[in-house]
C-alpha atoms as a PDB file:
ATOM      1  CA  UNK A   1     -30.464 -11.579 -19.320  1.00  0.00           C
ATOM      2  CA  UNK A   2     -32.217 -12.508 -22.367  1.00  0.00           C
ATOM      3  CA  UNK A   3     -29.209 -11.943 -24.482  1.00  0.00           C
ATOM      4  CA  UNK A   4     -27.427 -14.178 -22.431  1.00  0.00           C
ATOM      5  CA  UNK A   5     -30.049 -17.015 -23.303  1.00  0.00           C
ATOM      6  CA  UNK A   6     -29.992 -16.338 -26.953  1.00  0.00           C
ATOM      7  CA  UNK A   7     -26.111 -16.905 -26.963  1.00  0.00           C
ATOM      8  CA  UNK A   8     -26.177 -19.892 -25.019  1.00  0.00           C
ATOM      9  CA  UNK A   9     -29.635 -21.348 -25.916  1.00  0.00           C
ATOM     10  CA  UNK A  10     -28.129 -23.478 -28.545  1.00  0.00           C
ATOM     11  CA  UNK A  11     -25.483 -25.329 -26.030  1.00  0.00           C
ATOM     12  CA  UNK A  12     -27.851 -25.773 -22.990  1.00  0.00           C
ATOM     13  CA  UNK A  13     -31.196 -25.182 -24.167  1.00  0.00           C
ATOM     14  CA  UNK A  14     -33.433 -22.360 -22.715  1.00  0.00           C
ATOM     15  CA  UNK A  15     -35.155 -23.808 -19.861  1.00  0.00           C
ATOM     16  CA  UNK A  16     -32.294 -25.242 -18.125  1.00  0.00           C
ATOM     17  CA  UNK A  17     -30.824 -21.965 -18.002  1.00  0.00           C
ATOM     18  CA  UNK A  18     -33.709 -19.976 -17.261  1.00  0.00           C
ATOM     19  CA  UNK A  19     -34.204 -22.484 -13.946  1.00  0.00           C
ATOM     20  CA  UNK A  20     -30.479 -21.983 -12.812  1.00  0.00           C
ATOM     21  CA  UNK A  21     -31.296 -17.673 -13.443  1.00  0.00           C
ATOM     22  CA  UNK A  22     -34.720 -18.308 -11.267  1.00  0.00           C
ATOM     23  CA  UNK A  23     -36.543 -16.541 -14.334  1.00  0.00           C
ATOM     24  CA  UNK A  24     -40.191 -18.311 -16.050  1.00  0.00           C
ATOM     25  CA  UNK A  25     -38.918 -19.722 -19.375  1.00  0.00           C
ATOM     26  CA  UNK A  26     -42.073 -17.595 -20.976  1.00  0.00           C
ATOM     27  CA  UNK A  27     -40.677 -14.598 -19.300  1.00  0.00           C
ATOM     28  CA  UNK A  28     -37.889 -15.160 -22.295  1.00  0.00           C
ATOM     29  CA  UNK A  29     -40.505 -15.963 -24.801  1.00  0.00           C
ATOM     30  CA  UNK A  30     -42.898 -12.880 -23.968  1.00  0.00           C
ATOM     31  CA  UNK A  31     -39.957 -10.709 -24.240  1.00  0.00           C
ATOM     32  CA  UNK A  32     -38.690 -12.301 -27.728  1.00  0.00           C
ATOM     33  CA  UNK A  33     -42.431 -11.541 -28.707  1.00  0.00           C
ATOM     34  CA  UNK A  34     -42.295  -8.059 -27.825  1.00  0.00           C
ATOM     35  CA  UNK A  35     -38.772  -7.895 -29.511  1.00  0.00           C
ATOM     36  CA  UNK A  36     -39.990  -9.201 -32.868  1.00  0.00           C
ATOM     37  CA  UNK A  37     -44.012  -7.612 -32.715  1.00  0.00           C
ATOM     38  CA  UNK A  38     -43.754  -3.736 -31.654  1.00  0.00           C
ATOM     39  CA  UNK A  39     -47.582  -4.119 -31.470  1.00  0.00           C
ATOM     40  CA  UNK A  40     -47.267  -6.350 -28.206  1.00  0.00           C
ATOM     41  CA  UNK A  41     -45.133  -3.532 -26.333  1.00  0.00           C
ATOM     42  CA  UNK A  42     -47.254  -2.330 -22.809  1.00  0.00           C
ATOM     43  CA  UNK A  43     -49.111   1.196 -23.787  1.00  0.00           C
ATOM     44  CA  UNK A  44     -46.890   2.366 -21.231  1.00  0.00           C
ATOM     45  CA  UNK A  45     -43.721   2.015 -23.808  1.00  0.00           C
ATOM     46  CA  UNK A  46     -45.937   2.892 -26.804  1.00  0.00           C
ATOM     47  CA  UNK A  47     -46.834   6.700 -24.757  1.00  0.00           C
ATOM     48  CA  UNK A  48     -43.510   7.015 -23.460  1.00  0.00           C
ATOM     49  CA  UNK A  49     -42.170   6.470 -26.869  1.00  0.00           C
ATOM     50  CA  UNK A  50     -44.180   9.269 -28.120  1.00  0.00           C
ATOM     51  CA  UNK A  51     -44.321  11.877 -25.102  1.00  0.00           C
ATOM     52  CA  UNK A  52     -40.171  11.514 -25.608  1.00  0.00           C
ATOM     53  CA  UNK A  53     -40.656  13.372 -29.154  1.00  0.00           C
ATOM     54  CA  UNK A  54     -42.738  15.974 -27.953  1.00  0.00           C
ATOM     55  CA  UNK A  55     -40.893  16.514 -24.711  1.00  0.00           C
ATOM     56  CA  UNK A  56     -37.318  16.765 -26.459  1.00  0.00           C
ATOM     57  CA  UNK A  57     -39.463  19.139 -29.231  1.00  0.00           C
ATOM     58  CA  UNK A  58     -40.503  21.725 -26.499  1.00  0.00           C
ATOM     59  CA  UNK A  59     -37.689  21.382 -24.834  1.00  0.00           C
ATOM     60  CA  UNK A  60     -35.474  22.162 -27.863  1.00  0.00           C
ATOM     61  CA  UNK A  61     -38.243  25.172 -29.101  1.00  0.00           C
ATOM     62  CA  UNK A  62     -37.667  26.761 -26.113  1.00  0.00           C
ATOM     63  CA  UNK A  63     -33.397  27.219 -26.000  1.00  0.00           C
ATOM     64  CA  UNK A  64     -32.415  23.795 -24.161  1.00  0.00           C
ATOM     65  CA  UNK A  65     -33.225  25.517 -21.248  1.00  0.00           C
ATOM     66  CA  UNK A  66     -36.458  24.356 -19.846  1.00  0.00           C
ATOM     67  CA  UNK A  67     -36.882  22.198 -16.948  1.00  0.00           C
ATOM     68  CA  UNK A  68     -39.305  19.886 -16.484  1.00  0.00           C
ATOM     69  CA  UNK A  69     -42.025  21.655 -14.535  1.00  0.00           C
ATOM     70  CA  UNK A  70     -42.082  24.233 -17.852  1.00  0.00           C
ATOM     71  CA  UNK A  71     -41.712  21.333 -20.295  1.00  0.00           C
ATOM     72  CA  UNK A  72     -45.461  19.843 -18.246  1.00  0.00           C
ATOM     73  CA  UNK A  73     -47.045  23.392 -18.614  1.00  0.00           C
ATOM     74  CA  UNK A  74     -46.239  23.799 -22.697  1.00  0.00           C
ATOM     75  CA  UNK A  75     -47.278  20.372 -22.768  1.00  0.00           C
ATOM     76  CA  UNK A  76     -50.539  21.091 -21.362  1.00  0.00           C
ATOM     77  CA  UNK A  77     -51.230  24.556 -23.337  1.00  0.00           C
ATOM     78  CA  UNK A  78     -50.575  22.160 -26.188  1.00  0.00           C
ATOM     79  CA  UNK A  79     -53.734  20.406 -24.767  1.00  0.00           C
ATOM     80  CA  UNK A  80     -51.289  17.320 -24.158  1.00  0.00           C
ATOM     81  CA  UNK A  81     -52.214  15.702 -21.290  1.00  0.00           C
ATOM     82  CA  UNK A  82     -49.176  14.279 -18.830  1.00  0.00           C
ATOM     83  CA  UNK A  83     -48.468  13.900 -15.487  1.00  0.00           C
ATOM     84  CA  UNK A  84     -45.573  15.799 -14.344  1.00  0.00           C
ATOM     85  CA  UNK A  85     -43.717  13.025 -12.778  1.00  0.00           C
ATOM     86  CA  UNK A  86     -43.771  11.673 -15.901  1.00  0.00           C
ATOM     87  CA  UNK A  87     -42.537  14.104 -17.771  1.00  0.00           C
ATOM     88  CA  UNK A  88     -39.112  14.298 -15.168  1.00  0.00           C
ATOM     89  CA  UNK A  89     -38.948  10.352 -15.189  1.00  0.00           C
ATOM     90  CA  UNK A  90     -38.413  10.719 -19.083  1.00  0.00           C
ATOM     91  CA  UNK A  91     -36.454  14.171 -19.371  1.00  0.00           C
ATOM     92  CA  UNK A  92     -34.219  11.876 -16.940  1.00  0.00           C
ATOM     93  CA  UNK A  93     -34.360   9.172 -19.390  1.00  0.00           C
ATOM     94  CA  UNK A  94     -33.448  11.313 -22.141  1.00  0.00           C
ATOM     95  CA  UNK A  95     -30.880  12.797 -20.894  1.00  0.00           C
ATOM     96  CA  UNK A  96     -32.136  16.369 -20.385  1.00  0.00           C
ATOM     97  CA  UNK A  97     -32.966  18.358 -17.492  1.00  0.00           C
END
């Protein structure tokens, strides 16, 4: 949706469009923010982002073959705390399971 507004913000402008899509114009603005400031991402991106390197590290250290309930223990030996529904949301994400 935002790219959409980007490549047509210079014909129509961006709160014209954003009324006819039903979407806040700063809903456009916040997310150009986050797009330009990494420091403005939710901490829920900024943990995700780094849980994905250590869950795609234990999961490789261990033969590909680990699913996600032995990815959560490792992870906790490592003293890495996670909830396990996490872990299986982003093994999903990743591509690995």
């Amino acid at each position: 949706m935002v790219s959409f507004i980007d490549d047509h913000r210079a014909d129509y402008g961006v709160e014209p469009i954003c009324a006819q899509l039903q979407i806040a114009p700063s809903t456009f603005y916040e997310h150009k923010a986050r797009q330009a400031d990494p420091g403005r991402l939710p901490d829920r991106t900024k943990r995700d982002a780094e849980l994905s390197f250590d869950i795609r590290r234990v999961w490789e250290e261990n033969f590909q073959v680990y699913g996600a309930r032995k990815v959560w223990r490792q992870m906790n030996r490592e003293d890495i705390e996670v909830a396990r529904c996490t872990i299986e949301r982003l093994m999903q994400r990743l591509g690995i399971e």
